[in-house]
C-alpha atoms as a PDB file:
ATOM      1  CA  UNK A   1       0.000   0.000   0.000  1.00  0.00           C
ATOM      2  CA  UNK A   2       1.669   3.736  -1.040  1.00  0.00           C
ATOM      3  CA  UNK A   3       1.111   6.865   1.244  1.00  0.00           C
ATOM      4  CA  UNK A   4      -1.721   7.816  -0.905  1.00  0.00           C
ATOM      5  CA  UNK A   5      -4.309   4.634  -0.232  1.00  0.00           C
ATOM      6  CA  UNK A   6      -2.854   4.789   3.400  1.00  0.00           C
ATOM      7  CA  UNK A   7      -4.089   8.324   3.965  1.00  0.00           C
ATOM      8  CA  UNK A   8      -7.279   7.254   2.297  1.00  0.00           C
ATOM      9  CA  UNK A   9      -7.659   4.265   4.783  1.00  0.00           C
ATOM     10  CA  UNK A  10      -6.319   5.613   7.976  1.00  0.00           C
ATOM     11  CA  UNK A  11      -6.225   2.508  10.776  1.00  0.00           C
ATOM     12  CA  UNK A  12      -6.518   3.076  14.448  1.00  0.00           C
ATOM     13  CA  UNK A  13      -2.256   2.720  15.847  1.00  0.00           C
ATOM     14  CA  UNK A  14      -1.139   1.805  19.246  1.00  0.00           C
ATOM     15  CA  UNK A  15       0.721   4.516  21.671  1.00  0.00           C
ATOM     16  CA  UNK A  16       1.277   2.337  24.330  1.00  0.00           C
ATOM     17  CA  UNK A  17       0.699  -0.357  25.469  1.00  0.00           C
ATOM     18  CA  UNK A  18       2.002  -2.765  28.979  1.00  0.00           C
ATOM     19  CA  UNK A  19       1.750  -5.376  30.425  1.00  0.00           C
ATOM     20  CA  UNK A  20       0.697  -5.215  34.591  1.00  0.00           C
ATOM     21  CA  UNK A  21      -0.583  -7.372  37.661  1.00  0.00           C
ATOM     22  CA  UNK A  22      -4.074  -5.560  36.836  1.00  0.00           C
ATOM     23  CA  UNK A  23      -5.657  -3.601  33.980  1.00  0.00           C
ATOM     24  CA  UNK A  24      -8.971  -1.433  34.095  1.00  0.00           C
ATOM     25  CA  UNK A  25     -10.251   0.669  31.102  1.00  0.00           C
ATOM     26  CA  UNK A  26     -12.633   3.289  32.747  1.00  0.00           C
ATOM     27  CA  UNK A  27     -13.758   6.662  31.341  1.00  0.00           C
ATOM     28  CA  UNK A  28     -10.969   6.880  28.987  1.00  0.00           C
ATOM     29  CA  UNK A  29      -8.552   6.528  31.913  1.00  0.00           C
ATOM     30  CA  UNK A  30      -6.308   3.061  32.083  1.00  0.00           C
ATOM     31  CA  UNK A  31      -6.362   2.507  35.973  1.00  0.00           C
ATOM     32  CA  UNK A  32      -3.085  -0.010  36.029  1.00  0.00           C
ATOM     33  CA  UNK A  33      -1.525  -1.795  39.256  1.00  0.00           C
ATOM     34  CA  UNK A  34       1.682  -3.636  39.218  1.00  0.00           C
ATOM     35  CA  UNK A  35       2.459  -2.171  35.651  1.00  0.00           C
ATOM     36  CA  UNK A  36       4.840  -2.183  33.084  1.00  0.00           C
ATOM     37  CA  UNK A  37       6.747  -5.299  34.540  1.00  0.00           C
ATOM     38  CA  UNK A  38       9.330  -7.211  31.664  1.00  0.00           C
ATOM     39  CA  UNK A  39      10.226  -9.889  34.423  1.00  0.00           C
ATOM     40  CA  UNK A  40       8.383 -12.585  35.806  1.00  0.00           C
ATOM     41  CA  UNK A  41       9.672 -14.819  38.465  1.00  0.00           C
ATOM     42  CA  UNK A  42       7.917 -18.005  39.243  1.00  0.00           C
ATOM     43  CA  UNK A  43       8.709 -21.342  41.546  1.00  0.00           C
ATOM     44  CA  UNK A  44       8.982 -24.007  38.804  1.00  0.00           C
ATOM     45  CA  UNK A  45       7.878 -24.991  35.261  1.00  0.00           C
ATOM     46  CA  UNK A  46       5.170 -25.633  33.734  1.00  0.00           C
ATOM     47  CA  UNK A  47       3.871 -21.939  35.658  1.00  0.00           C
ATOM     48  CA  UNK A  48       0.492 -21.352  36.227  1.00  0.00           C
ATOM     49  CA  UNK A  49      -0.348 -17.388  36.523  1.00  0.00           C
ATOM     50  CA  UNK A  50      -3.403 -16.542  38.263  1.00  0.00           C
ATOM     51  CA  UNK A  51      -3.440 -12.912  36.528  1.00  0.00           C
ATOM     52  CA  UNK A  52      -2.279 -10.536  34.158  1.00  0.00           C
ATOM     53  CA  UNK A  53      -3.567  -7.686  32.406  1.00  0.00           C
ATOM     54  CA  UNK A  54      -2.570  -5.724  28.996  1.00  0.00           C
ATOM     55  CA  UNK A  55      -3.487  -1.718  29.198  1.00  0.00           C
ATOM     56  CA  UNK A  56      -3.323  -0.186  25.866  1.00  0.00           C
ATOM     57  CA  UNK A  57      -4.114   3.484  24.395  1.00  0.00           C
ATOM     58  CA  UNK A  58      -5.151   3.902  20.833  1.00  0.00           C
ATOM     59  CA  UNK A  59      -4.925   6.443  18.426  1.00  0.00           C
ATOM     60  CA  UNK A  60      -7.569   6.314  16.268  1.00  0.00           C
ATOM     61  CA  UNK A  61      -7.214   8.650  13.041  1.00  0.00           C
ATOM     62  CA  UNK A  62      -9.371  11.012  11.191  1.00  0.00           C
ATOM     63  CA  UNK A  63     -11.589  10.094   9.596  1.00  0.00           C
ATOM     64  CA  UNK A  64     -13.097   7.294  11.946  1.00  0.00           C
ATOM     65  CA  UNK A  65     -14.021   4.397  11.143  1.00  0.00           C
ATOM     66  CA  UNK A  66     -17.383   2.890  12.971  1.00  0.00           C
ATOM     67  CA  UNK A  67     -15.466  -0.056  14.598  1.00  0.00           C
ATOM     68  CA  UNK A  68     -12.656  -2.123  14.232  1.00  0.00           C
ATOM     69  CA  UNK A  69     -11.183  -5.535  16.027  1.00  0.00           C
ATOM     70  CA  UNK A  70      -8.762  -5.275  18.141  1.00  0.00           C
ATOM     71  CA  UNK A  71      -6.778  -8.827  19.402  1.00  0.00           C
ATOM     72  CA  UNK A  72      -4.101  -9.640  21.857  1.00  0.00           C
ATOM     73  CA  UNK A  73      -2.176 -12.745  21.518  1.00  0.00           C
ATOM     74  CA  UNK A  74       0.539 -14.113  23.454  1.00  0.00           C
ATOM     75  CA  UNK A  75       3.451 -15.526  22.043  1.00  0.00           C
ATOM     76  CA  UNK A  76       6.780 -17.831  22.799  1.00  0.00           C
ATOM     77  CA  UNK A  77       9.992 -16.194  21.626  1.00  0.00           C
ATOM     78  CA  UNK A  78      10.212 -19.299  18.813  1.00  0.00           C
ATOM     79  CA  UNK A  79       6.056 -17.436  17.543  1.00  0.00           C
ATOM     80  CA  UNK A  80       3.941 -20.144  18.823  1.00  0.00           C
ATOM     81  CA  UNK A  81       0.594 -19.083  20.343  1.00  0.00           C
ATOM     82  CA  UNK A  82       0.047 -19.872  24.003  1.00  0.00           C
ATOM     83  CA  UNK A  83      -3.417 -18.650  23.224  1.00  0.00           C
ATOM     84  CA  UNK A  84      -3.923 -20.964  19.854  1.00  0.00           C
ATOM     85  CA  UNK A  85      -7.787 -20.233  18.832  1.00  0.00           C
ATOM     86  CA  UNK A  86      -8.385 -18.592  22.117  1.00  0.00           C
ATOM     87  CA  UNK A  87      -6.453 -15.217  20.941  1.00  0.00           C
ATOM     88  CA  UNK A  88      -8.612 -12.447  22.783  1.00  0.00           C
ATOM     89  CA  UNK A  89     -10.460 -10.565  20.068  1.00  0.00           C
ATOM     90  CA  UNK A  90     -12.903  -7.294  20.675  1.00  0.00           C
ATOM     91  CA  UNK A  91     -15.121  -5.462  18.144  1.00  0.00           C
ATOM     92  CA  UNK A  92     -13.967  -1.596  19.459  1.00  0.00           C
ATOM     93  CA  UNK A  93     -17.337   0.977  18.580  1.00  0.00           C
ATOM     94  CA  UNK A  94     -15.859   4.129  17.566  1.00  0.00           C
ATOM     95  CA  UNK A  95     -18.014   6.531  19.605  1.00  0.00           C
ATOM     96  CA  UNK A  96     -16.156  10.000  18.738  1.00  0.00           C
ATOM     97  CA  UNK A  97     -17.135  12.834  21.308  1.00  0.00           C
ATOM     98  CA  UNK A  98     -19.487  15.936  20.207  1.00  0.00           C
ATOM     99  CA  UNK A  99     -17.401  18.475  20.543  1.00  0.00           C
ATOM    100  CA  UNK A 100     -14.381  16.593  18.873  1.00  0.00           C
ATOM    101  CA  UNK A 101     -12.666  18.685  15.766  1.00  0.00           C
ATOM    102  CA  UNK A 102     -13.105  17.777  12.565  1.00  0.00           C
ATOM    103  CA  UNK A 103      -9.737  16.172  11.556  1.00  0.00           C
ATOM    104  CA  UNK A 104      -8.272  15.510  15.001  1.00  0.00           C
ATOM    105  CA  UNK A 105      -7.087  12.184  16.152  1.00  0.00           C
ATOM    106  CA  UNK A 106      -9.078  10.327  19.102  1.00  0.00           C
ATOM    107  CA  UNK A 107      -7.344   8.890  22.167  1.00  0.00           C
ATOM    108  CA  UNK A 108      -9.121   5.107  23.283  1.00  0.00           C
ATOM    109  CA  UNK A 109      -8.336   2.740  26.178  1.00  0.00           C
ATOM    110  CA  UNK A 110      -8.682  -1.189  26.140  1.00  0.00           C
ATOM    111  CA  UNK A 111      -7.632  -3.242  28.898  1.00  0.00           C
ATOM    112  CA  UNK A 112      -7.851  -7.193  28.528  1.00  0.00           C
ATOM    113  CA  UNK A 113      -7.106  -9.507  31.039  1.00  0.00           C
ATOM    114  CA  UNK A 114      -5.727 -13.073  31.068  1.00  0.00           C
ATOM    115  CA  UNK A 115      -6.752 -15.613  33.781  1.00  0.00           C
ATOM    116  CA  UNK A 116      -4.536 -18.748  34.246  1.00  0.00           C
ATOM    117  CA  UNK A 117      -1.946 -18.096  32.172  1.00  0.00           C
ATOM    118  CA  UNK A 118       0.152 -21.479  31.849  1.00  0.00           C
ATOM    119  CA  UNK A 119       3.866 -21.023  30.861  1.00  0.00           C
ATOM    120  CA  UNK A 120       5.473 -24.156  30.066  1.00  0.00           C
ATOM    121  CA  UNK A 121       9.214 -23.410  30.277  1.00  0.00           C
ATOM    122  CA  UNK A 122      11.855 -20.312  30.937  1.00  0.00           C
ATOM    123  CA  UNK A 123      12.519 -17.793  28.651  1.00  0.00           C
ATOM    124  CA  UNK A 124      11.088 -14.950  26.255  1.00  0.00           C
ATOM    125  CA  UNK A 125       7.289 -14.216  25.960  1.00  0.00           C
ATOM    126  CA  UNK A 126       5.491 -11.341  23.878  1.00  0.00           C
ATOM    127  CA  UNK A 127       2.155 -10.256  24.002  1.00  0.00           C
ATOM    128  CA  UNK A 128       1.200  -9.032  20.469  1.00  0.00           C
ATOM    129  CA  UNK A 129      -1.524  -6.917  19.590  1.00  0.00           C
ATOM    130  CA  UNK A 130      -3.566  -6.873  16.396  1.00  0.00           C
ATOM    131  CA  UNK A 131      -5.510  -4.413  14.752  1.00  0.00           C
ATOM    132  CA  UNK A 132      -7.666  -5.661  12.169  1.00  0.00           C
ATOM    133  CA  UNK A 133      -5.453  -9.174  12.246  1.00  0.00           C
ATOM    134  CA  UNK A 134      -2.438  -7.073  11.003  1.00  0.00           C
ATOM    135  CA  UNK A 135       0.351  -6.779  14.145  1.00  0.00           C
ATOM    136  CA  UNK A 136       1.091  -3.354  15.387  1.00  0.00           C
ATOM    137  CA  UNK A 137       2.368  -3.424  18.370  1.00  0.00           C
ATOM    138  CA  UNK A 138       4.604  -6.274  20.857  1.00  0.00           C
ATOM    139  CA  UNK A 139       4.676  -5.867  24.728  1.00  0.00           C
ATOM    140  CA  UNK A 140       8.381  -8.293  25.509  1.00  0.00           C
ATOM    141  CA  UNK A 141       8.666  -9.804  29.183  1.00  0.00           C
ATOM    142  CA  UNK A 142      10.177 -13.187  30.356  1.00  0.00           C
ATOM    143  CA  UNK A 143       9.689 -15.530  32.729  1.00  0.00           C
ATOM    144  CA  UNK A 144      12.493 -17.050  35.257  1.00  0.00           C
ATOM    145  CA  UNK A 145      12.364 -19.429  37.796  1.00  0.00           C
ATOM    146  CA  UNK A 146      13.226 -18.199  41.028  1.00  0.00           C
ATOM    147  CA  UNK A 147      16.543 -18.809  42.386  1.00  0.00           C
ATOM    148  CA  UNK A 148      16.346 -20.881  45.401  1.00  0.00           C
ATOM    149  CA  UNK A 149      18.026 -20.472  48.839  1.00  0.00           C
ATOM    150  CA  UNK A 150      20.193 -23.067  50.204  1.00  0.00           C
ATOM    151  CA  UNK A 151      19.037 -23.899  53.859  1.00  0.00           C
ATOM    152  CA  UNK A 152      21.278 -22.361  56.424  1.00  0.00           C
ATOM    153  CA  UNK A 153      23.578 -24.766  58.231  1.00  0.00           C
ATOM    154  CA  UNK A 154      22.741 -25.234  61.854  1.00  0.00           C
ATOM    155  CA  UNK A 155      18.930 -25.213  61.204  1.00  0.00           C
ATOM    156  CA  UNK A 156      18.226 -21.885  61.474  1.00  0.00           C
END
């Protein structure tokens, strides 16, 4: 596609974007706890991770469209989904505020949230997001186990 047809068919881009222990998408407002970790420590493989959350802020271009989908994946550093046919997917409604300028850009937050997250081995992990199933944006972390105390001699 040139610069021409992509000026003609503006698509919605991601600003940021992070990973966190918590994600909330409120009133425009991401409301994040624990955020913007890259390293994740757990006791042993295969991990089990009762929670994390991906906060993201859009910028959605003049003109607007009505809605587009919007899908997070997460991927091994060798580009296997973890997710497989699971990969979270939202239709986003492009609601654009009265009083917004003709011509200006629109800010949007998304938060998803992943429940029971099983990572089978050390190493390199990326949640990717997809607009319209083309990638645009990769949040990086990895997860180590835990490095383990000897006991202390003498019992205590």
């Amino acid at each position: 596609m040139d610069s021409l047809e992509a000026s003609l068919d503006p698509k919605p881009s991601v600003e940021f974007a992070m990973v966190a222990d918590s994600v909330q998408a409120v009133g425009g407002k991401l409301y994040i706890l624990g955020g913007g970790w890259e390293l994740l420590y757990v006791e042993s493989f295969p991990a089990r991770h009762p929670s994390v959350g991906v906060g993201i802020r859009l910028r959605v271009p003049w003109p607007f469209a009505d809605s587009f989908k919007l899908s997070v994946d997460l991927m091994t550093e060798d580009g296997r989904s973890l997710l497989g046919s699971s990969r979270f997917s939202r239709t986003v409604q492009v609601r654009p505020p009265i009083r917004r300028l003709p011509g200006a850009e629109m800010g949007m937050t998304r938060a998803f949230t992943f429940n029971n997250l099983v990572f089978p081995r050390p190493g390199g992990y990326c949640f990717t997001i997809y607009v319209e199933d083309e990638e645009v944006f990769r949040i990086p972390f990895r997860v180590l186990e835990r490095a383990r105390r000897a006991p202390r001699a003498g019992g205590g």
